[in-house]
PDB file of N, CA and C in Angstrom:
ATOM      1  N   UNK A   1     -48.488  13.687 -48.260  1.00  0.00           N
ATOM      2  CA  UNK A   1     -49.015  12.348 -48.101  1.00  0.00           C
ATOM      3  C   UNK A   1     -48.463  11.749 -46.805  1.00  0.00           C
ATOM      4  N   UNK A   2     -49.261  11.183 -46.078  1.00  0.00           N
ATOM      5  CA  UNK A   2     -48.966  10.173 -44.863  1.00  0.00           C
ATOM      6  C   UNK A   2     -48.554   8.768 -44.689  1.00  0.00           C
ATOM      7  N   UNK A   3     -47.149   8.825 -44.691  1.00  0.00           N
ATOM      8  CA  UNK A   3     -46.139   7.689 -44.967  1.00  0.00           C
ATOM      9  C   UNK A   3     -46.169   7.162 -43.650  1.00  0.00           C
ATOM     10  N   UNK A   4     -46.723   7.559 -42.589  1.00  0.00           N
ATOM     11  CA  UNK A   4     -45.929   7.122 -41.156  1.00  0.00           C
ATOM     12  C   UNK A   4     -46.657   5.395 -40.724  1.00  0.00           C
ATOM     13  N   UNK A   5     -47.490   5.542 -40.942  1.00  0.00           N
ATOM     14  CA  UNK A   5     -48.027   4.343 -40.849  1.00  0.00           C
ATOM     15  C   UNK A   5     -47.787   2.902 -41.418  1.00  0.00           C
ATOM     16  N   UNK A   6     -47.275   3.351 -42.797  1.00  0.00           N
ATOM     17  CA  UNK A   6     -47.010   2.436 -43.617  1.00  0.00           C
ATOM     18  C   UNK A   6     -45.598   2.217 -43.275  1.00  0.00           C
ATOM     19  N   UNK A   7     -44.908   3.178 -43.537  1.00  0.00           N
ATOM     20  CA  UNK A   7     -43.516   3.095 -43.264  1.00  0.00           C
ATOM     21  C   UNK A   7     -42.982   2.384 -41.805  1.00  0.00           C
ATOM     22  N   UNK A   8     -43.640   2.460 -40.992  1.00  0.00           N
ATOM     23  CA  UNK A   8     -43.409   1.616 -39.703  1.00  0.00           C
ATOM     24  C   UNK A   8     -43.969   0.395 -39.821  1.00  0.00           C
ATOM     25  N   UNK A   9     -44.607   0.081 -40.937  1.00  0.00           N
ATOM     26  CA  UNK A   9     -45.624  -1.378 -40.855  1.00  0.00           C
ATOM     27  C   UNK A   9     -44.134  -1.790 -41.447  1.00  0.00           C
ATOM     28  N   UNK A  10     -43.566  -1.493 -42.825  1.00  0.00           N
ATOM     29  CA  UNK A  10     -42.068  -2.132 -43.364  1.00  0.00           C
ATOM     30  C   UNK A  10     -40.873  -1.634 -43.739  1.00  0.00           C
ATOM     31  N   UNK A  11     -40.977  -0.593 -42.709  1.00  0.00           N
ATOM     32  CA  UNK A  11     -38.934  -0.305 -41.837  1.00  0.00           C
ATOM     33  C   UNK A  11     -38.318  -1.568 -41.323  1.00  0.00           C
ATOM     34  N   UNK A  12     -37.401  -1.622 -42.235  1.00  0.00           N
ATOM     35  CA  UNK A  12     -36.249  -2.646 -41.774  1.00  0.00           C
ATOM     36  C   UNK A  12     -36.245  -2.758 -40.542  1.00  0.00           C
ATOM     37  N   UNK A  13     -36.122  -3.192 -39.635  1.00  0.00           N
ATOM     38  CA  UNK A  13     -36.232  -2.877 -38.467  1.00  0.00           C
ATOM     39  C   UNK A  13     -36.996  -2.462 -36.879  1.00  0.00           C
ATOM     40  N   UNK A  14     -38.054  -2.127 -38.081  1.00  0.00           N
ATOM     41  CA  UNK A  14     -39.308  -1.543 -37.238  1.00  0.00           C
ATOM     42  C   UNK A  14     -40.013  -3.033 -36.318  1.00  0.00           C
ATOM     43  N   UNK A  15     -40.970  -2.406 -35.944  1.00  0.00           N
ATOM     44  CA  UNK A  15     -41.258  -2.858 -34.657  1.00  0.00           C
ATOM     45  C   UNK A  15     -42.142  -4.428 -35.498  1.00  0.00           C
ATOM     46  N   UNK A  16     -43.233  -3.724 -36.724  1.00  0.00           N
ATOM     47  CA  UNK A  16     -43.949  -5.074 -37.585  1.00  0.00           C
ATOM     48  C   UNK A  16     -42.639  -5.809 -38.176  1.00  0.00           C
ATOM     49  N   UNK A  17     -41.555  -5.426 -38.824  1.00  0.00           N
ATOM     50  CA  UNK A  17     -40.840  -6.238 -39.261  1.00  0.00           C
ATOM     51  C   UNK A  17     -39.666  -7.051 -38.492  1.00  0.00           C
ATOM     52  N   UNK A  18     -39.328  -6.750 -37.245  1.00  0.00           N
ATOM     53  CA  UNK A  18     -39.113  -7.775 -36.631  1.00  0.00           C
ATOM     54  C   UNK A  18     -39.928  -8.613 -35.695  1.00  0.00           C
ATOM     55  N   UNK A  19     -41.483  -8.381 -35.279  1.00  0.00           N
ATOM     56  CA  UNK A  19     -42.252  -9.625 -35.543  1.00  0.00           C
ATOM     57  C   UNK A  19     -42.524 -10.222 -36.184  1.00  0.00           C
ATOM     58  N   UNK A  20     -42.536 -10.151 -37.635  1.00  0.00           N
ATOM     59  CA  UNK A  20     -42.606 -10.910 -38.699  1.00  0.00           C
ATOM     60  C   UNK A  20     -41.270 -12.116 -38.407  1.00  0.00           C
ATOM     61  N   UNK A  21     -39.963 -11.527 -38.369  1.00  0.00           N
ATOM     62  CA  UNK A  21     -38.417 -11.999 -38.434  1.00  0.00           C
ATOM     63  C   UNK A  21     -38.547 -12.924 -37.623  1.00  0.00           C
ATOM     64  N   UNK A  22     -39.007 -12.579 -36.291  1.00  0.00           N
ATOM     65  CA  UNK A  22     -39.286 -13.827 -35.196  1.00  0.00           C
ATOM     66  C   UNK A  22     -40.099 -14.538 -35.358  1.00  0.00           C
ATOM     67  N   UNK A  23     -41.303 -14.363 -35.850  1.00  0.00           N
ATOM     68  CA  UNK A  23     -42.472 -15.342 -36.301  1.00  0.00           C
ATOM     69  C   UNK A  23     -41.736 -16.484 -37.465  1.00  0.00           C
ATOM     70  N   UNK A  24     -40.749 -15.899 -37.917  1.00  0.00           N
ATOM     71  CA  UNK A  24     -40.660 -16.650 -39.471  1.00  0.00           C
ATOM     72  C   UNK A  24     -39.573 -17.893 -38.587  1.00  0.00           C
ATOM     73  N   UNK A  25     -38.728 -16.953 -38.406  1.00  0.00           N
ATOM     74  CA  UNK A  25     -37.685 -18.068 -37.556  1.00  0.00           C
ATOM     75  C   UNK A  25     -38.169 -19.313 -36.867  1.00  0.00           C
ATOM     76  N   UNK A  26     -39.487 -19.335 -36.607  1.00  0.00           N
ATOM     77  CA  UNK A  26     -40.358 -20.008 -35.540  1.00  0.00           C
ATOM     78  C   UNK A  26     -41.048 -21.070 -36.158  1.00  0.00           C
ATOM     79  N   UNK A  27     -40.692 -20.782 -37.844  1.00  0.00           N
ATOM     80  CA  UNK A  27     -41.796 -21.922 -38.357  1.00  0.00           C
ATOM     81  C   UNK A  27     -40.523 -22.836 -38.640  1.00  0.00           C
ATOM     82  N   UNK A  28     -41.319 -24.213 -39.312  1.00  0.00           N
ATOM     83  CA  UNK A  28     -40.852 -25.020 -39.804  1.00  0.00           C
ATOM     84  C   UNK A  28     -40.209 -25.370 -41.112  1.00  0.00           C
ATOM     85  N   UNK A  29     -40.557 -24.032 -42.013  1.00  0.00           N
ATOM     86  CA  UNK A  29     -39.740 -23.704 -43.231  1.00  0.00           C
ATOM     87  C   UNK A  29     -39.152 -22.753 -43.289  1.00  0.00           C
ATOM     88  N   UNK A  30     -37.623 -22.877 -42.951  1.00  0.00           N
ATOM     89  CA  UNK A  30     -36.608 -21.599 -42.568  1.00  0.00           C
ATOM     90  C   UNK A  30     -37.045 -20.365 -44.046  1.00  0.00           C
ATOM     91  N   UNK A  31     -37.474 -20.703 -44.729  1.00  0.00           N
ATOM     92  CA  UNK A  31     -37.495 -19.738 -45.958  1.00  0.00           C
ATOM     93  C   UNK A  31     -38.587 -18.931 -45.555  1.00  0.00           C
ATOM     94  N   UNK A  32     -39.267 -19.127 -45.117  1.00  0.00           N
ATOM     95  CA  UNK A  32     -40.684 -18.178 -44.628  1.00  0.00           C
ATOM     96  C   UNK A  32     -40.133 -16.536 -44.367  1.00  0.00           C
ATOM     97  N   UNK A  33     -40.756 -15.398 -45.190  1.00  0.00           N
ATOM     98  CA  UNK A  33     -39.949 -14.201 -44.742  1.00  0.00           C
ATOM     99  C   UNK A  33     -41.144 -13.598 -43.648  1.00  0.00           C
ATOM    100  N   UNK A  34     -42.300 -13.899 -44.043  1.00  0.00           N
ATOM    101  CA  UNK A  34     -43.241 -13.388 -43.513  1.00  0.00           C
ATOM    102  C   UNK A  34     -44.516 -14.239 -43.109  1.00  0.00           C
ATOM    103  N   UNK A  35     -44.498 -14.196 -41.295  1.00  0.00           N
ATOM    104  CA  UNK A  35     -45.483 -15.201 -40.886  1.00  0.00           C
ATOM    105  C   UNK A  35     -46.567 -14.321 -40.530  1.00  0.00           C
ATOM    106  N   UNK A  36     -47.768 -15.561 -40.422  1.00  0.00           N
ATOM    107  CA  UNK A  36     -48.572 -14.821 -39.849  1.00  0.00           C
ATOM    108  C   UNK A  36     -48.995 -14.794 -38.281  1.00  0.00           C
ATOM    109  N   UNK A  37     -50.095 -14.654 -37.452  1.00  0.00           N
ATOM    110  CA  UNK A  37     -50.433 -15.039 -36.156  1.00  0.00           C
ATOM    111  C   UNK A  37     -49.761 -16.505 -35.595  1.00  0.00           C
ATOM    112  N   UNK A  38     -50.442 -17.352 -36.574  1.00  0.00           N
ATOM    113  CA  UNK A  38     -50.232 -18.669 -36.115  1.00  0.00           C
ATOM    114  C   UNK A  38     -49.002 -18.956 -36.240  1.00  0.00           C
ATOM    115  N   UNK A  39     -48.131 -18.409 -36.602  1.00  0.00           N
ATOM    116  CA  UNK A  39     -46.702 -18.301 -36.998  1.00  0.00           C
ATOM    117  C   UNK A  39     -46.642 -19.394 -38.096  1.00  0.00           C
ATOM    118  N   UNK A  40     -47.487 -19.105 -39.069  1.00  0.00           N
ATOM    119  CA  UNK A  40     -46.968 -20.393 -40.563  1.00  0.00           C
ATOM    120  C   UNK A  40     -46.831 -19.156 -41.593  1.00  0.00           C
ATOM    121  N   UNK A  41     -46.595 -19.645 -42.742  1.00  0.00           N
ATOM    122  CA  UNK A  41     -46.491 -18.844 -43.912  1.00  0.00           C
ATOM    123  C   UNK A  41     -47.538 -18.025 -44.149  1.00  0.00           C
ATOM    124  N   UNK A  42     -47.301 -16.575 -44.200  1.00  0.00           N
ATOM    125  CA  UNK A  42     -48.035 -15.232 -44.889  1.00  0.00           C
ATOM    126  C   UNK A  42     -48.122 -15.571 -46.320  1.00  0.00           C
ATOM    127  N   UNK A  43     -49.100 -15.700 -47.008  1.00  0.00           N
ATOM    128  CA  UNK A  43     -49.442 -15.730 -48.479  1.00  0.00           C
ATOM    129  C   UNK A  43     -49.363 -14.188 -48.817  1.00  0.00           C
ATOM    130  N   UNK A  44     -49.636 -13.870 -50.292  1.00  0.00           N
ATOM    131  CA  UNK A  44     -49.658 -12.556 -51.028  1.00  0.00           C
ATOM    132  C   UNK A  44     -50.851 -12.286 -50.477  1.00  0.00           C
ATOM    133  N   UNK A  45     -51.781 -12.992 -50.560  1.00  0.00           N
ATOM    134  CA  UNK A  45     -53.184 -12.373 -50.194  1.00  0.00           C
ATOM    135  C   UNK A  45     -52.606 -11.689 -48.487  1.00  0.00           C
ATOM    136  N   UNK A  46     -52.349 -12.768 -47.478  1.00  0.00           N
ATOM    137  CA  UNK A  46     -52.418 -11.910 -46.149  1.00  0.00           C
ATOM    138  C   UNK A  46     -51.754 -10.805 -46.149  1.00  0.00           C
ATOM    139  N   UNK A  47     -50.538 -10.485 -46.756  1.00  0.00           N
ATOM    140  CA  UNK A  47     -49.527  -9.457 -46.683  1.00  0.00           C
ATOM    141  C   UNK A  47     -50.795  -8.502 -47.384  1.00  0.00           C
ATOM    142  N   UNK A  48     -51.260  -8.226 -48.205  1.00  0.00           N
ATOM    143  CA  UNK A  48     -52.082  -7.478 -49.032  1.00  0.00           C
ATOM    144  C   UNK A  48     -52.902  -6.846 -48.489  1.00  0.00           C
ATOM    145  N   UNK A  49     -53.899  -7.897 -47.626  1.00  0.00           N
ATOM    146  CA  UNK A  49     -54.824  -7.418 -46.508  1.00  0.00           C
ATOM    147  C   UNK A  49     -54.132  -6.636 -45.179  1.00  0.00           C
ATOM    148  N   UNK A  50     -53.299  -6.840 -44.830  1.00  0.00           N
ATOM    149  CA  UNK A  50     -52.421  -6.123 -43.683  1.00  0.00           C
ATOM    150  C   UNK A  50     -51.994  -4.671 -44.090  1.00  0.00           C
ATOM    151  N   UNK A  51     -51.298  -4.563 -45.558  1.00  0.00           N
ATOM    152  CA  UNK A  51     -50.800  -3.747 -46.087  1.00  0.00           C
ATOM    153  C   UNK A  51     -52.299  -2.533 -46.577  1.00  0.00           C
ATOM    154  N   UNK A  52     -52.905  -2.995 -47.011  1.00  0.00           N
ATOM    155  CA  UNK A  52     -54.774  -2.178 -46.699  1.00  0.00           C
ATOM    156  C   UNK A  52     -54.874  -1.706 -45.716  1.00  0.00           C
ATOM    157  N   UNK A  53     -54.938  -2.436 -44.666  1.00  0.00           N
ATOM    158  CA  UNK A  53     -55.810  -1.947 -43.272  1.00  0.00           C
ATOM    159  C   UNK A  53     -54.431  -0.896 -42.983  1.00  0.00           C
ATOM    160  N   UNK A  54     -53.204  -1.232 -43.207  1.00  0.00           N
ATOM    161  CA  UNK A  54     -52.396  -0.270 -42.894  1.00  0.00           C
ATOM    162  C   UNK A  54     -52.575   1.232 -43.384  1.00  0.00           C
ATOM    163  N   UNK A  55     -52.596   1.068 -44.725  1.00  0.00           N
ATOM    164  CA  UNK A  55     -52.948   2.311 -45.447  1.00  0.00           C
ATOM    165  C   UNK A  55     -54.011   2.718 -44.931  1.00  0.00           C
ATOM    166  N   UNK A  56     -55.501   2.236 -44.997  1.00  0.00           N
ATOM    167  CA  UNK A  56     -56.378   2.704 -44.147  1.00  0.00           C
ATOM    168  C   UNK A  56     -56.201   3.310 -42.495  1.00  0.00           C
ATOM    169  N   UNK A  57     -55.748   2.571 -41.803  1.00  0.00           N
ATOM    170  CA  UNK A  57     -55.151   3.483 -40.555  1.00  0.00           C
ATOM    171  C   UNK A  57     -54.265   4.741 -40.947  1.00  0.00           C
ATOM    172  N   UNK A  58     -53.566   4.937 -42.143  1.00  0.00           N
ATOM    173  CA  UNK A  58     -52.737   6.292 -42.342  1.00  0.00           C
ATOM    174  C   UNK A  58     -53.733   7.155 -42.985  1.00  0.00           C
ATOM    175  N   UNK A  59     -54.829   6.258 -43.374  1.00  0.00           N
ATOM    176  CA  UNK A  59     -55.419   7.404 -43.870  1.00  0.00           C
ATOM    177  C   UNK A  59     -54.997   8.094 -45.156  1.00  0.00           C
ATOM    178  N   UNK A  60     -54.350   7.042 -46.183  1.00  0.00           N
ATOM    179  CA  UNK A  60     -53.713   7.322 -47.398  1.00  0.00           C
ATOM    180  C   UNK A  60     -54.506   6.556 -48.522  1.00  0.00           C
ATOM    181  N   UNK A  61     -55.231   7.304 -49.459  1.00  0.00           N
ATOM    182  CA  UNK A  61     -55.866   6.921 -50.338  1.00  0.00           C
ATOM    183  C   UNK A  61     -54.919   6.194 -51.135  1.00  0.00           C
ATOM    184  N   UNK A  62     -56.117   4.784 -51.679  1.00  0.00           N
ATOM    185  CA  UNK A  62     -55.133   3.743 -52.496  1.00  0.00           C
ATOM    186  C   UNK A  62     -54.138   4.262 -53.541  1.00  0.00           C
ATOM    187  N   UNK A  63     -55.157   5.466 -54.213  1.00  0.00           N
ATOM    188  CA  UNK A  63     -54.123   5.487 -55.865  1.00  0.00           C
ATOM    189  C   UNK A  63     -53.270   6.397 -55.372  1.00  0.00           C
ATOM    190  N   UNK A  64     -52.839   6.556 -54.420  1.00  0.00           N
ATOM    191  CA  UNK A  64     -51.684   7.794 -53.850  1.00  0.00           C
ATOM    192  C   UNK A  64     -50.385   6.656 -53.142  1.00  0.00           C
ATOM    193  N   UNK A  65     -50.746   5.140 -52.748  1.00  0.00           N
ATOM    194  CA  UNK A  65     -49.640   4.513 -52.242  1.00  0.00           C
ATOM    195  C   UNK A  65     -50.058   2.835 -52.337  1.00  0.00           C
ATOM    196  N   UNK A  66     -49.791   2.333 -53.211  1.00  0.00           N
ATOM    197  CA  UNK A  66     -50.087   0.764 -53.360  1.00  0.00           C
ATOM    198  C   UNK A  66     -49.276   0.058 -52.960  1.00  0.00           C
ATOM    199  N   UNK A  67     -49.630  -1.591 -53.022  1.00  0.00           N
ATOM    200  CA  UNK A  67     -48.799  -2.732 -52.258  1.00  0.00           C
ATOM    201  C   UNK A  67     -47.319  -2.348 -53.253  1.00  0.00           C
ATOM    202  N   UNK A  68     -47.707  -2.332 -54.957  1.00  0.00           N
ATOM    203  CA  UNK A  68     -46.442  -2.425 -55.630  1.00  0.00           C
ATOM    204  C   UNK A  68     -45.527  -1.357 -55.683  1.00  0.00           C
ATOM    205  N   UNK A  69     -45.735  -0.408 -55.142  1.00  0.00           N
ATOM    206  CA  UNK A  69     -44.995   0.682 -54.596  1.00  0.00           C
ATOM    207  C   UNK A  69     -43.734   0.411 -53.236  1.00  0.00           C
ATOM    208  N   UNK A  70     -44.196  -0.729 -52.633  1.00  0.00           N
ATOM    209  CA  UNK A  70     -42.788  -0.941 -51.798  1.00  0.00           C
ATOM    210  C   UNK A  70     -41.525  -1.147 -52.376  1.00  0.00           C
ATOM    211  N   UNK A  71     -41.874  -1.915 -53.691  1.00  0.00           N
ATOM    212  CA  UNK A  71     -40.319  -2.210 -54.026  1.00  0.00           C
ATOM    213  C   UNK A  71     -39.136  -0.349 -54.232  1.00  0.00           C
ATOM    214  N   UNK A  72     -40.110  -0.174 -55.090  1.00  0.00           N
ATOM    215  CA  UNK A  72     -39.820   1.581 -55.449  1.00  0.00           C
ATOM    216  C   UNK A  72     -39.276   2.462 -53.765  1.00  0.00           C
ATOM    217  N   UNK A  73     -40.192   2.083 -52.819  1.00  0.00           N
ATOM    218  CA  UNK A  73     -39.923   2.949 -51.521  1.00  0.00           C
ATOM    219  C   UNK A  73     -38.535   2.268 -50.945  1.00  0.00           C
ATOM    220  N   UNK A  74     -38.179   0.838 -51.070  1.00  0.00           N
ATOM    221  CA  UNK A  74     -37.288   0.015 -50.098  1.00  0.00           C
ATOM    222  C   UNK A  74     -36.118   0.739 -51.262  1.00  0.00           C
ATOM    223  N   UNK A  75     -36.089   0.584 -51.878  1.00  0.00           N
ATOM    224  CA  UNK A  75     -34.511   1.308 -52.899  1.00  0.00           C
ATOM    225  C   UNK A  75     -34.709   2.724 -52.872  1.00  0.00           C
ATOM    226  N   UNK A  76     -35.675   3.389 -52.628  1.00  0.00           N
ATOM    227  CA  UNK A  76     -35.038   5.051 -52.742  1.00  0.00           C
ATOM    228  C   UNK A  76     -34.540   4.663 -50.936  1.00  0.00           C
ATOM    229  N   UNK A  77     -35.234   4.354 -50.151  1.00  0.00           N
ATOM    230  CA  UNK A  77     -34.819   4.417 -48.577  1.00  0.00           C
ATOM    231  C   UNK A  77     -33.437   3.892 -48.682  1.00  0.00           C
ATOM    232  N   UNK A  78     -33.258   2.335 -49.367  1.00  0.00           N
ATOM    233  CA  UNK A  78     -31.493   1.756 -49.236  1.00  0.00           C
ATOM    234  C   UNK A  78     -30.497   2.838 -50.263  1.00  0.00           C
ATOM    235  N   UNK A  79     -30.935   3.738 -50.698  1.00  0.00           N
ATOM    236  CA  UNK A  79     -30.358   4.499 -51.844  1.00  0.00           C
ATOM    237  C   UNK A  79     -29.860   6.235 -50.655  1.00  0.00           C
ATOM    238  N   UNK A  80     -31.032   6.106 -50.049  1.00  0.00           N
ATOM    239  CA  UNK A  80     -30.399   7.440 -49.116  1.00  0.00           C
ATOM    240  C   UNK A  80     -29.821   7.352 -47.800  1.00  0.00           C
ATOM    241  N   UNK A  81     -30.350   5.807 -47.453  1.00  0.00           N
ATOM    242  CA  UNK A  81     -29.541   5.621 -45.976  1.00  0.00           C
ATOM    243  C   UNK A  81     -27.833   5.006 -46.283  1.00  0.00           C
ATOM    244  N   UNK A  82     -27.668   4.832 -47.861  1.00  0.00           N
ATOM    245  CA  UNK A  82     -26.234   4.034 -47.958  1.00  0.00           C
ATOM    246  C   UNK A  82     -25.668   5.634 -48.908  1.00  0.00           C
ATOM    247  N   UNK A  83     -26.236   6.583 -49.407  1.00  0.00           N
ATOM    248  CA  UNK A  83     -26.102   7.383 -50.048  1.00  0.00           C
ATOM    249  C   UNK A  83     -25.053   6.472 -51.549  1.00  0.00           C
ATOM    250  N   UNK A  84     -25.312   5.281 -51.588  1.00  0.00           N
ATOM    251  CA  UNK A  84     -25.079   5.111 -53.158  1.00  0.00           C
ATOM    252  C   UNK A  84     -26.102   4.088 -53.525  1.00  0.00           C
ATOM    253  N   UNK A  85     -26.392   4.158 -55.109  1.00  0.00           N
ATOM    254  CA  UNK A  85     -27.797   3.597 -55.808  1.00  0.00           C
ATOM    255  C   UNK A  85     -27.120   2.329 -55.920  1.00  0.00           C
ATOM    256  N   UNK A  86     -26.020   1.806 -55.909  1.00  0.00           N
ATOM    257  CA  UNK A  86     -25.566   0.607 -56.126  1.00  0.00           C
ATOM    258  C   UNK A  86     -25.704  -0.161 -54.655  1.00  0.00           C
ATOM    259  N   UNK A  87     -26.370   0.251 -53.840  1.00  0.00           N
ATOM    260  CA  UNK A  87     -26.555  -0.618 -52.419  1.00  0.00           C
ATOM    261  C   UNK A  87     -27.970  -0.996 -52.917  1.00  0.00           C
ATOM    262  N   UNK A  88     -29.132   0.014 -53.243  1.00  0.00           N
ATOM    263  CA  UNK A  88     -30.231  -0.625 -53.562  1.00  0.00           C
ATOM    264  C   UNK A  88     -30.242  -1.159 -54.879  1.00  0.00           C
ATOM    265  N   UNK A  89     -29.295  -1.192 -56.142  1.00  0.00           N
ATOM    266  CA  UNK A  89     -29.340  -2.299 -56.943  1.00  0.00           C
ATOM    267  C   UNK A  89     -29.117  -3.746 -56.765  1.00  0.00           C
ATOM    268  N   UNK A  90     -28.302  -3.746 -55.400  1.00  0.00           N
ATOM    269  CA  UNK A  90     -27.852  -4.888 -54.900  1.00  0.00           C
ATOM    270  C   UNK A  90     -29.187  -5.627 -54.141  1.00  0.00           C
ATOM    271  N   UNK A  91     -29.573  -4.754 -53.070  1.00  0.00           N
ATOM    272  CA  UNK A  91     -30.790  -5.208 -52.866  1.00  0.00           C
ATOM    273  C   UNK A  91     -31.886  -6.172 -53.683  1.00  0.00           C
ATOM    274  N   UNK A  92     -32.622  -4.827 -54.582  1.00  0.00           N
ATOM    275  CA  UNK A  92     -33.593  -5.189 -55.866  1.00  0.00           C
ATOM    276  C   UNK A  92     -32.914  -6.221 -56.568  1.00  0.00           C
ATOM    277  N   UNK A  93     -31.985  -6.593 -56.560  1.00  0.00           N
ATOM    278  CA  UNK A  93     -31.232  -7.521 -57.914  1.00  0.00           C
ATOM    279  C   UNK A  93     -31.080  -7.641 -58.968  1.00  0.00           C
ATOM    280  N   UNK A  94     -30.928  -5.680 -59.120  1.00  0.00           N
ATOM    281  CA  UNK A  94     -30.947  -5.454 -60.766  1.00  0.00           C
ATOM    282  C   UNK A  94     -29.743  -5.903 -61.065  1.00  0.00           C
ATOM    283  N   UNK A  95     -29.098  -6.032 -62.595  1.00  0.00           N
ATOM    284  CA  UNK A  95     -28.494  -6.750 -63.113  1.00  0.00           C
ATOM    285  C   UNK A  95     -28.236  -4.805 -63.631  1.00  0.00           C
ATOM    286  N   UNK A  96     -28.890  -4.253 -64.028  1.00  0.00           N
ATOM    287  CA  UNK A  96     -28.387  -3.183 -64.503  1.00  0.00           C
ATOM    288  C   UNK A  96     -28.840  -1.855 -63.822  1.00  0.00           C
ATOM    289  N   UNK A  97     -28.015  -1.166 -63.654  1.00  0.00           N
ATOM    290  CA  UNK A  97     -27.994   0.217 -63.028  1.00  0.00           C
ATOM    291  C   UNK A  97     -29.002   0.983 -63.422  1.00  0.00           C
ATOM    292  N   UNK A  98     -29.343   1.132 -64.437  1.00  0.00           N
ATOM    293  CA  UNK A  98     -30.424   1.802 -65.162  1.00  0.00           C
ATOM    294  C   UNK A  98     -32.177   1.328 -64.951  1.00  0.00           C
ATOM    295  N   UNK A  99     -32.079   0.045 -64.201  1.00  0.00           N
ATOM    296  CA  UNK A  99     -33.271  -0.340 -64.067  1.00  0.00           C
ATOM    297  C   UNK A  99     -33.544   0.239 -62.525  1.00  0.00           C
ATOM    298  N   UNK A 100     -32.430   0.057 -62.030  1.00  0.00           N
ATOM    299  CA  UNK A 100     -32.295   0.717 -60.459  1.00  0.00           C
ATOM    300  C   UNK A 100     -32.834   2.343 -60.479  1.00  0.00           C
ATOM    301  N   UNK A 101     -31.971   2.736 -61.327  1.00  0.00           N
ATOM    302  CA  UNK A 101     -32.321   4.229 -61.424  1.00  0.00           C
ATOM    303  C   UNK A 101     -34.120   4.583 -61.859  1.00  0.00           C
ATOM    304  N   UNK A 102     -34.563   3.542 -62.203  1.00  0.00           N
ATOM    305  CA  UNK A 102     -36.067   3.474 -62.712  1.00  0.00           C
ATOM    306  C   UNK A 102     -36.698   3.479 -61.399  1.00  0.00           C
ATOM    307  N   UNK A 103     -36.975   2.781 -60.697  1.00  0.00           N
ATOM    308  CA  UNK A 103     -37.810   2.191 -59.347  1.00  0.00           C
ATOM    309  C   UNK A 103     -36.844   3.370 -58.268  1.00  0.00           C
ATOM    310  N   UNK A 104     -35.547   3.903 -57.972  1.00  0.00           N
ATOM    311  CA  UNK A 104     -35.489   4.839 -57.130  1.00  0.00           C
ATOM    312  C   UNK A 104     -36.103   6.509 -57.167  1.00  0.00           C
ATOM    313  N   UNK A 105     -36.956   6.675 -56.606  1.00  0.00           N
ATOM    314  CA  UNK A 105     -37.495   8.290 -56.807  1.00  0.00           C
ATOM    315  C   UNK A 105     -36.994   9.352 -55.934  1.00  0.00           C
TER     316      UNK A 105
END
């Protein structure tokens, strides 16, 4: 399966997620994680539509990689780049280890 597309749309770091970081900084409600063009608040719907056309540019059929699949991808990634599951429980904000161990693959 073809992760590359997606995975650069929301790598910590990557090139979409620190335009987002600067866009957000830029608005007028410091809580904003994710702006859009106009630099105001990204709704679920815009992130959704972005996160589509992304998959569509990878060329990854829907039932093979969905929007609700990031949470699952951001904790196995904080789980192998910290090599312990208790960095991405911290993340996710499980309360219990065992729910962590659920969503990391």
């Amino acid at each position: 399966m073809r992760h590359t597309a997606i995975t650069h749309l929301v790598q910590a770091g990557g090139p979409a997620y620190r335009q987002a970081h600067r866009r957000a900084q830029n608005t007028i409600d410091g809580r904003t994680v994710f702006a859009s063009e106009r630099r105001t608040h990204a709704g679920g719907d815009a992130l959704r539509f972005r996160f589509d056309r992304a998959r569509l540019a990878a060329r990854v059929e829907k039932d093979r990689f969905q929007f609700r699949d990031l949470r699952a991808k951001a904790g196995t990634d904080k789980t192998e780049a910290s090599g312990d599951i208790r960095a991405a429980q911290l993340q996710l904000g499980h309360k219990s280890l065992k729910m962590t161990e659920h969503y990391v693959r």
